[in-house]
N, C-alpha and C. Protein backbone atom coordinates (compact mmCIF):
# COMPACT_ATOMS: atom_id res chain seq x y z
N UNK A 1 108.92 97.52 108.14
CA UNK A 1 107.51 97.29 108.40
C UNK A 1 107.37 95.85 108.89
N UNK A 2 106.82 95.62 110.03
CA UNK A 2 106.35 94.52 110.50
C UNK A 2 105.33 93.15 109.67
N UNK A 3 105.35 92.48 109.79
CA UNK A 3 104.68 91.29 109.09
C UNK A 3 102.89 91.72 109.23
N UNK A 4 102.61 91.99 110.67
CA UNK A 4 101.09 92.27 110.83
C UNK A 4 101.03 93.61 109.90
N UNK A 5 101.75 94.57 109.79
CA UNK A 5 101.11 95.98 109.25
C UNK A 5 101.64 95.53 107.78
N UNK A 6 102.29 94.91 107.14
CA UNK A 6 102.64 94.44 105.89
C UNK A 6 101.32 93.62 105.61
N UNK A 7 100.49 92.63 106.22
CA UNK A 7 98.93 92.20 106.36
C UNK A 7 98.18 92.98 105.75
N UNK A 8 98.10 93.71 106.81
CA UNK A 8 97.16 95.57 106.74
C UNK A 8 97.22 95.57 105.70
N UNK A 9 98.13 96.15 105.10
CA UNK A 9 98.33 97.49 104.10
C UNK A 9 97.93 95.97 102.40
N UNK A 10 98.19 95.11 102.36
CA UNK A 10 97.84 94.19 101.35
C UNK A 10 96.68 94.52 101.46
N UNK A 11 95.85 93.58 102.78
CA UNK A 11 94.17 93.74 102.82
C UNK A 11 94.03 95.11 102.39
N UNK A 12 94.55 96.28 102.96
CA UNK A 12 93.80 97.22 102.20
C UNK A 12 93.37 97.80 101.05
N UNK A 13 94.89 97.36 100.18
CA UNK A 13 95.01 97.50 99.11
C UNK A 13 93.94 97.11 98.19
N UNK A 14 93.82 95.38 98.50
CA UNK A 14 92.92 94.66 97.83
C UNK A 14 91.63 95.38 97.85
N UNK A 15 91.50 95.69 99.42
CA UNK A 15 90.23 96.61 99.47
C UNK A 15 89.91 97.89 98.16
N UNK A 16 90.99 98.25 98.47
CA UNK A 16 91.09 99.81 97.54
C UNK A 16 90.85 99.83 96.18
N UNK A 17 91.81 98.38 95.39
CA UNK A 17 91.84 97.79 94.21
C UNK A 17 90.08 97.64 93.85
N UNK A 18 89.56 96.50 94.64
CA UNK A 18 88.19 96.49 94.54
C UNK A 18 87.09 97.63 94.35
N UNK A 19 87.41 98.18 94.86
CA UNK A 19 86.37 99.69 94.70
C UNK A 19 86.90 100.34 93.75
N UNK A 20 87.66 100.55 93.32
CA UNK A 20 88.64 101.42 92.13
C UNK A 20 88.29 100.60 91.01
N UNK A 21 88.09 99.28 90.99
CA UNK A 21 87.45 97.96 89.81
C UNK A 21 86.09 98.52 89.34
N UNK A 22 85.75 98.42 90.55
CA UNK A 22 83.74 98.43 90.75
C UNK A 22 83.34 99.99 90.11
N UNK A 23 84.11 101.41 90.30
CA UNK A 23 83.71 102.24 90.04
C UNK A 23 83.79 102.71 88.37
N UNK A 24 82.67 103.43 87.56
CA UNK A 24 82.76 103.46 86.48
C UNK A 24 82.85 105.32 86.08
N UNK A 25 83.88 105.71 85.01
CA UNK A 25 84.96 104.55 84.48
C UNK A 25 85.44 104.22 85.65
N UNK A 26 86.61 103.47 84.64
CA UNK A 26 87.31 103.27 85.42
C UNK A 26 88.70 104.26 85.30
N UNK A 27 89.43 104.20 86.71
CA UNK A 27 90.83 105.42 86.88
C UNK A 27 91.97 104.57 86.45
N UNK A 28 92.17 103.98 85.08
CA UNK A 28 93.31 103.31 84.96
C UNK A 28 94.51 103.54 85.93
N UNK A 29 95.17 104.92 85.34
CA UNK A 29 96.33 105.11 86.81
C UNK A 29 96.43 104.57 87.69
N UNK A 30 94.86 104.69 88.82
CA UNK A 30 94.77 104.93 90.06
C UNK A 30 94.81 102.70 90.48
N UNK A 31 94.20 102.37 89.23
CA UNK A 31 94.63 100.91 89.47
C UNK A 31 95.91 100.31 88.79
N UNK A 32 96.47 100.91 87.86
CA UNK A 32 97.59 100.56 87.62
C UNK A 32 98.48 100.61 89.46
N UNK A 33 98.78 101.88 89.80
CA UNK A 33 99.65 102.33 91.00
C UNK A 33 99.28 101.24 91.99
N UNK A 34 97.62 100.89 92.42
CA UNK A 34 97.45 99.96 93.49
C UNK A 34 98.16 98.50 92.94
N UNK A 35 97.68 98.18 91.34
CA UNK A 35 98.17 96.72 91.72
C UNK A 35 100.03 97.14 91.54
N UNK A 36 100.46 97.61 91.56
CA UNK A 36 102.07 97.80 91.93
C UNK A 36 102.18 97.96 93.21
N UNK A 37 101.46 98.57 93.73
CA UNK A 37 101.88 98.55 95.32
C UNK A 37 101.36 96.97 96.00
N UNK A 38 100.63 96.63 95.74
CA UNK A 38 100.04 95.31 96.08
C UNK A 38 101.40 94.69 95.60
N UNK A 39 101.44 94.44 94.04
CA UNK A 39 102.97 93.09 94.23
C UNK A 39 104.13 93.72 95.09
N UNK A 40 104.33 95.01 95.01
CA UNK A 40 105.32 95.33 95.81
C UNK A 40 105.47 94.69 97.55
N UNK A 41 104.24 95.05 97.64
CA UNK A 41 103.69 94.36 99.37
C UNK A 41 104.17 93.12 99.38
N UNK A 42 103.09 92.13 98.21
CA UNK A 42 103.49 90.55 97.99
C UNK A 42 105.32 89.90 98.34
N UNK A 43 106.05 91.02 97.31
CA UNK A 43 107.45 90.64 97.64
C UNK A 43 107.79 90.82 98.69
N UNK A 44 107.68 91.99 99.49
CA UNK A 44 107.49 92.48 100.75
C UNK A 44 107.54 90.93 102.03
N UNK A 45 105.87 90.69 101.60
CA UNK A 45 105.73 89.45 102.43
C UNK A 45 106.57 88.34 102.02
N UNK A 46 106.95 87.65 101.15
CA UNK A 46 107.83 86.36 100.87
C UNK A 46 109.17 86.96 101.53
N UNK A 47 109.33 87.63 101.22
CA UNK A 47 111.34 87.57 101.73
C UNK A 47 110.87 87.27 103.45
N UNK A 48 109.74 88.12 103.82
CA UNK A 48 109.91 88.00 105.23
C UNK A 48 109.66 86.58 106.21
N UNK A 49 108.99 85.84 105.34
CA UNK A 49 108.95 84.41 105.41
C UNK A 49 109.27 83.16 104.50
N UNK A 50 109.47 82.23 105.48
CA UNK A 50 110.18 81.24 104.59
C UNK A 50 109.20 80.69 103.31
N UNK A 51 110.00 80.10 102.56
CA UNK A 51 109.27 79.63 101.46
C UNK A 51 107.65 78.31 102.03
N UNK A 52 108.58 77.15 102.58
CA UNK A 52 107.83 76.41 102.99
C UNK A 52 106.47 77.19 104.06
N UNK A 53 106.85 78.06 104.79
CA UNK A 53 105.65 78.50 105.96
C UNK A 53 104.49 79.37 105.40
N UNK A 54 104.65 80.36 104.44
CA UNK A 54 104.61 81.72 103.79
C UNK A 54 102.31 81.02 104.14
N UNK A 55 102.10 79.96 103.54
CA UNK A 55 100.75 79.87 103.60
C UNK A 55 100.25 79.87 105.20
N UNK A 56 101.15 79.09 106.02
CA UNK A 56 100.91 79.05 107.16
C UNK A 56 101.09 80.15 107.94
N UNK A 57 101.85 80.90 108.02
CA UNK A 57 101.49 82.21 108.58
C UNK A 57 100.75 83.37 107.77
N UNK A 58 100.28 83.19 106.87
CA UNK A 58 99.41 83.81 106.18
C UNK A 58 97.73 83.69 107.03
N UNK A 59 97.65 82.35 106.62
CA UNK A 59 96.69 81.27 107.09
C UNK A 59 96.34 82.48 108.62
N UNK A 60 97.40 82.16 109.52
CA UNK A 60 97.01 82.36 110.79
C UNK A 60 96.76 83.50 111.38
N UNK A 61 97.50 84.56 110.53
CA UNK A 61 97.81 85.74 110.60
C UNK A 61 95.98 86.49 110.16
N UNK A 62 95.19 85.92 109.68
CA UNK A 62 94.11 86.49 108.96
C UNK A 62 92.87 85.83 110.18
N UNK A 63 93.22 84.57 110.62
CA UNK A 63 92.94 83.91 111.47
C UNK A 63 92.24 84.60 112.80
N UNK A 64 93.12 85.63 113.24
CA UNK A 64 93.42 86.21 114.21
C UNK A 64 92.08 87.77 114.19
N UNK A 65 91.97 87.95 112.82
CA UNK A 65 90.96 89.24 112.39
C UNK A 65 89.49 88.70 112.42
């Protein structure tokens, strides 16, 4: 997976996480599974950039939306 669709799929997540928060009850599962896929993503993104840059192409990458 590419760095931009590795982007995506975080933002969406967060998206998804958020509404899955907001709705009552709440679907424990259904937010347990997102925030795992979210850190999963997170690791995802660090290996693919360097330690020192990781904010800066973050930064720019969101920049661009």
């Amino acid at each position: 997976m590419s760095f931009a669709q590795l982007i995506g799929r975080y933002r969406r997540l967060q998206q998804d996480l958020a509404i899955t928060y907001s709705a009552r009850p709440w679907h424990s599962g259904r937010i347990d599974r997102l925030a795992d896929e979210l850190a999963e993503t997170e690791r995802q993104l660090a290996v693919m950039v360097p330690l020192g840059e990781q904010d800066v192409a973050i930064q720019a990458d969101w920049r661009k939306r």
